[in-house]
N, C-alpha and C. Protein backbone atom coordinates (compact mmCIF):
# COMPACT_ATOMS: atom_id res chain seq x y z
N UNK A 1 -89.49 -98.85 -121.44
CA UNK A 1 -89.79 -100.21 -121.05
C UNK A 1 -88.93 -100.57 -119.85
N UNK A 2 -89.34 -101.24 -118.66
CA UNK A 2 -88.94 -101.38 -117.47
C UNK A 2 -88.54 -102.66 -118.05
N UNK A 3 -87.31 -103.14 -117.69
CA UNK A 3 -86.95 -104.67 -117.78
C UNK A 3 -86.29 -105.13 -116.53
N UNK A 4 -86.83 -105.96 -115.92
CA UNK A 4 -86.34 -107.05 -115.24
C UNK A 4 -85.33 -108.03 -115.20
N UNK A 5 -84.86 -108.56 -114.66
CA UNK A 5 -84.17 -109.74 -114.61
C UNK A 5 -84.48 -111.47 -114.98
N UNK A 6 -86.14 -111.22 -115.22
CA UNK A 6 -86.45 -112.06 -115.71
C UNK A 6 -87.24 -111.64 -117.23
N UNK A 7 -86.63 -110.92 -117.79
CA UNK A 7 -87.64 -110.53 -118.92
C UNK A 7 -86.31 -110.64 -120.26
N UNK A 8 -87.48 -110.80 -121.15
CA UNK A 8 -86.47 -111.24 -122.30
C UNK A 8 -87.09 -110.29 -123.18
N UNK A 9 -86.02 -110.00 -124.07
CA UNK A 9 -86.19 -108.82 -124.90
C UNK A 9 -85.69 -109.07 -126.32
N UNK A 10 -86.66 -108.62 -127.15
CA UNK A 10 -86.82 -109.62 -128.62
C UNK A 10 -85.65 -109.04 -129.11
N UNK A 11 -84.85 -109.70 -130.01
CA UNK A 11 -83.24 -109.29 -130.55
C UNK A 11 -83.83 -108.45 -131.60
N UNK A 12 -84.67 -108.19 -132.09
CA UNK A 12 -85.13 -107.07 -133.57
C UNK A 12 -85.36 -105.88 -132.49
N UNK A 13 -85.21 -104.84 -130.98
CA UNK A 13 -85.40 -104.05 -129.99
C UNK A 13 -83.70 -103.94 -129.99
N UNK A 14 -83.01 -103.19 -131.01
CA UNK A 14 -81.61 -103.60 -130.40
C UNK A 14 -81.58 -102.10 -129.41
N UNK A 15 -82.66 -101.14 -129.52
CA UNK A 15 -82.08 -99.82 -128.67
C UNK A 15 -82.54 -100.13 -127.13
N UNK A 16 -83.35 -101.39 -126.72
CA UNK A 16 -83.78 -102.18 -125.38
C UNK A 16 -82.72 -103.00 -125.14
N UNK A 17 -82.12 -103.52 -125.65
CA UNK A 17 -81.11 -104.54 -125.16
C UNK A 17 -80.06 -103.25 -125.57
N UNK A 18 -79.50 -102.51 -125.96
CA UNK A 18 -78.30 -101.10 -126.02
C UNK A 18 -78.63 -100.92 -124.68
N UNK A 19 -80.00 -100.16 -124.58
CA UNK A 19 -80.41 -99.61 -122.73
C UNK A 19 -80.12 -100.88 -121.91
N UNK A 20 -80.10 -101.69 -121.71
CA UNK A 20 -80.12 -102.74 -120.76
C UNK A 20 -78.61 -103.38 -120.25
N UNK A 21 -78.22 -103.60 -121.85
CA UNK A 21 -76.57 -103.57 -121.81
C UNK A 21 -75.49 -102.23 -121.11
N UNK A 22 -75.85 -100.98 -121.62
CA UNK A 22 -75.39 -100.33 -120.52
C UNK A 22 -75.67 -100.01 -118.84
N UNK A 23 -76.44 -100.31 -118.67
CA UNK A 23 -77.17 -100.33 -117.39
C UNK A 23 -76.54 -100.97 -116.29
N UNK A 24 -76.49 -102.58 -117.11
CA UNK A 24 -75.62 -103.72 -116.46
C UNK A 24 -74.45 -104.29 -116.70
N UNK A 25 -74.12 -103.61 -118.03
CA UNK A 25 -72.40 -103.92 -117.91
C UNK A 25 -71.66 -102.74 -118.48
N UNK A 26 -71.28 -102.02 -117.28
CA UNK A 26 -70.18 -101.47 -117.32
C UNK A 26 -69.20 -101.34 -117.60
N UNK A 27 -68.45 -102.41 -118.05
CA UNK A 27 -67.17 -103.14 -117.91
C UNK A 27 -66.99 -103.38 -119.13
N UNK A 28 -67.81 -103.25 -120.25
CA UNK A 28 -67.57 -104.01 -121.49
C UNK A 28 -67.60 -102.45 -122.50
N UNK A 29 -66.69 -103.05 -123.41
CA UNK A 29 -67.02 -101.96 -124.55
C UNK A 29 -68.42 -102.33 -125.84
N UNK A 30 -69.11 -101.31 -125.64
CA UNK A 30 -70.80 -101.40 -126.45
C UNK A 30 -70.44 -101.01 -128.02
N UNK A 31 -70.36 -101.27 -128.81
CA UNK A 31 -70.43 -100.71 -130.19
C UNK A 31 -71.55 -101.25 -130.86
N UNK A 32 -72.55 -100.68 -131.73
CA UNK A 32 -74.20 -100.41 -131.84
C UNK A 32 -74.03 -99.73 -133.41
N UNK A 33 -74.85 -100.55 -134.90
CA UNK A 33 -75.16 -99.73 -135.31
C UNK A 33 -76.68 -100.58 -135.86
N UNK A 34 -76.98 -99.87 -137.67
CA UNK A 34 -78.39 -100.29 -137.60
C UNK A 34 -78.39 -101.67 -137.14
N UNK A 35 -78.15 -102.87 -137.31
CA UNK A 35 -78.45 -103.83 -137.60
C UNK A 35 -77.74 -104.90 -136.60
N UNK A 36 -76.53 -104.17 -135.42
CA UNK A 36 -76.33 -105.54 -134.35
C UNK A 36 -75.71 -104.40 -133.50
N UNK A 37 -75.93 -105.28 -132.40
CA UNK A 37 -74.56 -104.52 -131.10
C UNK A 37 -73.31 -105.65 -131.11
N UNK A 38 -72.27 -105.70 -130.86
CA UNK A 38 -71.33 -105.82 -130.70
C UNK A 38 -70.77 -105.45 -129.07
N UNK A 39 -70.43 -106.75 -127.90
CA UNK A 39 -69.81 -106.53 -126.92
C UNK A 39 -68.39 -106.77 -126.77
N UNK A 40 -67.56 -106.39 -126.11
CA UNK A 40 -66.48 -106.87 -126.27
C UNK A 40 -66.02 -107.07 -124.47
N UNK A 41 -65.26 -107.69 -124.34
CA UNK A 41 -64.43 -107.72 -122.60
C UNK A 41 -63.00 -108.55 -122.89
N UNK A 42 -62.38 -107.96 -123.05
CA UNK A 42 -61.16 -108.89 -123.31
C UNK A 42 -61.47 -109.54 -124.85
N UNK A 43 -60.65 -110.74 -124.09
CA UNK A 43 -60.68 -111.72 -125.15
C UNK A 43 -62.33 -112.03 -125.88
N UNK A 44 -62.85 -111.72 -124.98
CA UNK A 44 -64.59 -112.20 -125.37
C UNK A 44 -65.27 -111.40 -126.49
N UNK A 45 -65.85 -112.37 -127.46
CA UNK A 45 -66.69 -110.98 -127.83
C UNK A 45 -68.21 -111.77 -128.19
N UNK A 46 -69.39 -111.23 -128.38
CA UNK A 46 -70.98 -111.39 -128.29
C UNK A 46 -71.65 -110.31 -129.31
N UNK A 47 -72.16 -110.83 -130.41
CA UNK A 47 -72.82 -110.01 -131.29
C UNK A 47 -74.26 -110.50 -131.38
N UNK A 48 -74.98 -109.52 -131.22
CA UNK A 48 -76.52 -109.84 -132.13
C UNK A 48 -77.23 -108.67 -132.78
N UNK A 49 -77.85 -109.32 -134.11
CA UNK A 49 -78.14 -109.17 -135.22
C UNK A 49 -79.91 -109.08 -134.71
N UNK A 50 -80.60 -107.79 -135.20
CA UNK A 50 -81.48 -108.24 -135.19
C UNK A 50 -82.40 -109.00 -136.27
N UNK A 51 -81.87 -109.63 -136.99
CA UNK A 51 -82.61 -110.81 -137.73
C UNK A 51 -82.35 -112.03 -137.41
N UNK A 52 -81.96 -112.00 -136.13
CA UNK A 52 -81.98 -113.16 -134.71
C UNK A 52 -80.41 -113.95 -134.88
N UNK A 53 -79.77 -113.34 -135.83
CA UNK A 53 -78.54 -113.94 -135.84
C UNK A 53 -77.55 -113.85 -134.38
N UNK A 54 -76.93 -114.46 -133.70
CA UNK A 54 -76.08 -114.01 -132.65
C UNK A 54 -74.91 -115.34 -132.53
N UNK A 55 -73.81 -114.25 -132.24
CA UNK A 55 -72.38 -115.42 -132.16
C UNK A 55 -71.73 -114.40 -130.95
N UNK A 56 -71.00 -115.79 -129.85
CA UNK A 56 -70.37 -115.34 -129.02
C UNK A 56 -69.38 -116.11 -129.19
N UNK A 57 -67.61 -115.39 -129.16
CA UNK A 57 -66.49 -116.42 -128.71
C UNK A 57 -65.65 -115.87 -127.89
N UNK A 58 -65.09 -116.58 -127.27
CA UNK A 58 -64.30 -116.71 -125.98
C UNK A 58 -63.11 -117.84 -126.44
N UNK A 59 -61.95 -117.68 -125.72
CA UNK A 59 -60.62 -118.63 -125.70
C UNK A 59 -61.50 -120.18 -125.76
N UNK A 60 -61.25 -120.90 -126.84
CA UNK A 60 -61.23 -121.96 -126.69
C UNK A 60 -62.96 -122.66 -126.95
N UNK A 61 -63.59 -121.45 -127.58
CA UNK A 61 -64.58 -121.94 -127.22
C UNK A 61 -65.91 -120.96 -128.05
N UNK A 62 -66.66 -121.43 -128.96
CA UNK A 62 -67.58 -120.59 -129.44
C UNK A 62 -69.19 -121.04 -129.89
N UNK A 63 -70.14 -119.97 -130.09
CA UNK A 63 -71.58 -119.58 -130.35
C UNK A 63 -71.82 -119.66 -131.15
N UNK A 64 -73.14 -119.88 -132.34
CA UNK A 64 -73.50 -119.63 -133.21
C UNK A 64 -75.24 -119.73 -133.46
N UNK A 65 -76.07 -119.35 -133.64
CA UNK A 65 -77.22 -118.81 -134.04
C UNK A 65 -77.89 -118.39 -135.00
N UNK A 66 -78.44 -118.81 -136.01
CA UNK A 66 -78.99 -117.87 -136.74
C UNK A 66 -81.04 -117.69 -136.65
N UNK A 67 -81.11 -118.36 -135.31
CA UNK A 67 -82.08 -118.47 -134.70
C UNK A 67 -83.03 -117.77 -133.29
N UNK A 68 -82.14 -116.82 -133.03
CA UNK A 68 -82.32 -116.31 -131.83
C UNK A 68 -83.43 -115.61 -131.78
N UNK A 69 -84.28 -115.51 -130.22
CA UNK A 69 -85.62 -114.89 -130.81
C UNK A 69 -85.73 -113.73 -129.36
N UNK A 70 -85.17 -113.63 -128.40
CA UNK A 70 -84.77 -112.83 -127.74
C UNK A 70 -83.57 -113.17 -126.26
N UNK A 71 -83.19 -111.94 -125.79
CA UNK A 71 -82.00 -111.90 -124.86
C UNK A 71 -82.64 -111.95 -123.72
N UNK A 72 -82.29 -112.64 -122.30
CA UNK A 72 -82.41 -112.01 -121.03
C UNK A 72 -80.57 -111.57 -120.60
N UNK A 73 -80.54 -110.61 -120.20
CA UNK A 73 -79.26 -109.75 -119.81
C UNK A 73 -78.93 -109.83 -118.48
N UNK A 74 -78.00 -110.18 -118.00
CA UNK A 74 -78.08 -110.30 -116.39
C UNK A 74 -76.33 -109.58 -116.02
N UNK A 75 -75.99 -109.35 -114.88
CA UNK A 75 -74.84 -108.45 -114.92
C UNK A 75 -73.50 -109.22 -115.14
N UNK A 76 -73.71 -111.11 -115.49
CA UNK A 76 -72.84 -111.65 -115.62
C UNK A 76 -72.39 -111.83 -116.66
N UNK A 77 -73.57 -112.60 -117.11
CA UNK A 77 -74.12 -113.68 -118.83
C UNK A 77 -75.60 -112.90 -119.09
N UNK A 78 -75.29 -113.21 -120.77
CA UNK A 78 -76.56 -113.06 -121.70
C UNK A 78 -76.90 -114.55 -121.86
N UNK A 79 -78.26 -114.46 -121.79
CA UNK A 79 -78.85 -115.81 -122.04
C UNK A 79 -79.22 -115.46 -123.30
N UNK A 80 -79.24 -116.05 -124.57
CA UNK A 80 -79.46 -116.37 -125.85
C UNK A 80 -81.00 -117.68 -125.72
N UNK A 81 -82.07 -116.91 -126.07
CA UNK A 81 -83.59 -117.88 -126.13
C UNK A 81 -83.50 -118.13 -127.51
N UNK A 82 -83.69 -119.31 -127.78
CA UNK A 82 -84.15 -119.41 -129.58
C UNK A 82 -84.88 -121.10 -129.17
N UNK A 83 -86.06 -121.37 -130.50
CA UNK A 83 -86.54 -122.24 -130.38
C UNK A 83 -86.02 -123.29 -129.89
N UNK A 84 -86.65 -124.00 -128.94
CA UNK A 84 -86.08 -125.44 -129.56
C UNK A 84 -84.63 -125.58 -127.62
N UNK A 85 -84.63 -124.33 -127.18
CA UNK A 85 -83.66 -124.27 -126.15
C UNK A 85 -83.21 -122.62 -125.89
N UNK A 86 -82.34 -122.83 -124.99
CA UNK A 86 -81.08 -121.56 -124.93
C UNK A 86 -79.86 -121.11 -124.27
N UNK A 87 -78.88 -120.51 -124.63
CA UNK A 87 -77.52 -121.10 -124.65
C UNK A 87 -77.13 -119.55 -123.25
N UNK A 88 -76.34 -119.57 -122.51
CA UNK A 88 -75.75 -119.20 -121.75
C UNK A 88 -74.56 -118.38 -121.67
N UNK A 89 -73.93 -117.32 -122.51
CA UNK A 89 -72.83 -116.46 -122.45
C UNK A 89 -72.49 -115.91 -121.62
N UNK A 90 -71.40 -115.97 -120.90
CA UNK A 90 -70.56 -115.25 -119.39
C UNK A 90 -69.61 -114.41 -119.95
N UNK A 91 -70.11 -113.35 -119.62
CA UNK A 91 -69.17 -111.96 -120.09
C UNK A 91 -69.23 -111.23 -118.88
């Protein structure tokens, strides 16, 4: 699957968002098993679940989801889509 920069990729695809996450961030440590990836960069860390669960925290400041329905990945921030809106993570 070719993904774009504008394409969002359903959080239950965690081996499409694994491929996508390494692709574009280099910089972060990936840990992956059945059921979420796990990013880390420092202090930061960003998990999703594919049963749309996803939490990101950072100093001072945190995520929560148990609604998420897919990722767009960009080389900065993960955008988090879930009904209703979607939330913005800078990693």
């Amino acid at each position: 699957m070719e993904t774009d920069s504008k394409t969002r990729i359903p959080v239950s695809d965690l081996d499409e968002i694994l491929r996508v996450l390494k692709e574009k961030k280099t910089d972060v440590q990936i840990n992956k098993d059945y059921n979420s990836i796990v990013i880390e960069k420092g202090l930061k860390k960003f998990e999703v679940n594919k049963n749309g669960s996803v939490k990101g925290s950072m100093p001072l400041h945190s995520f929560h989801t148990d609604r998420a329905d897919s990722l767009k990945i960009e080389e900065d921030e993960i955008e988090v889509c879930y009904e209703g809106g979607n939330y913005v993570f800078k990693i």
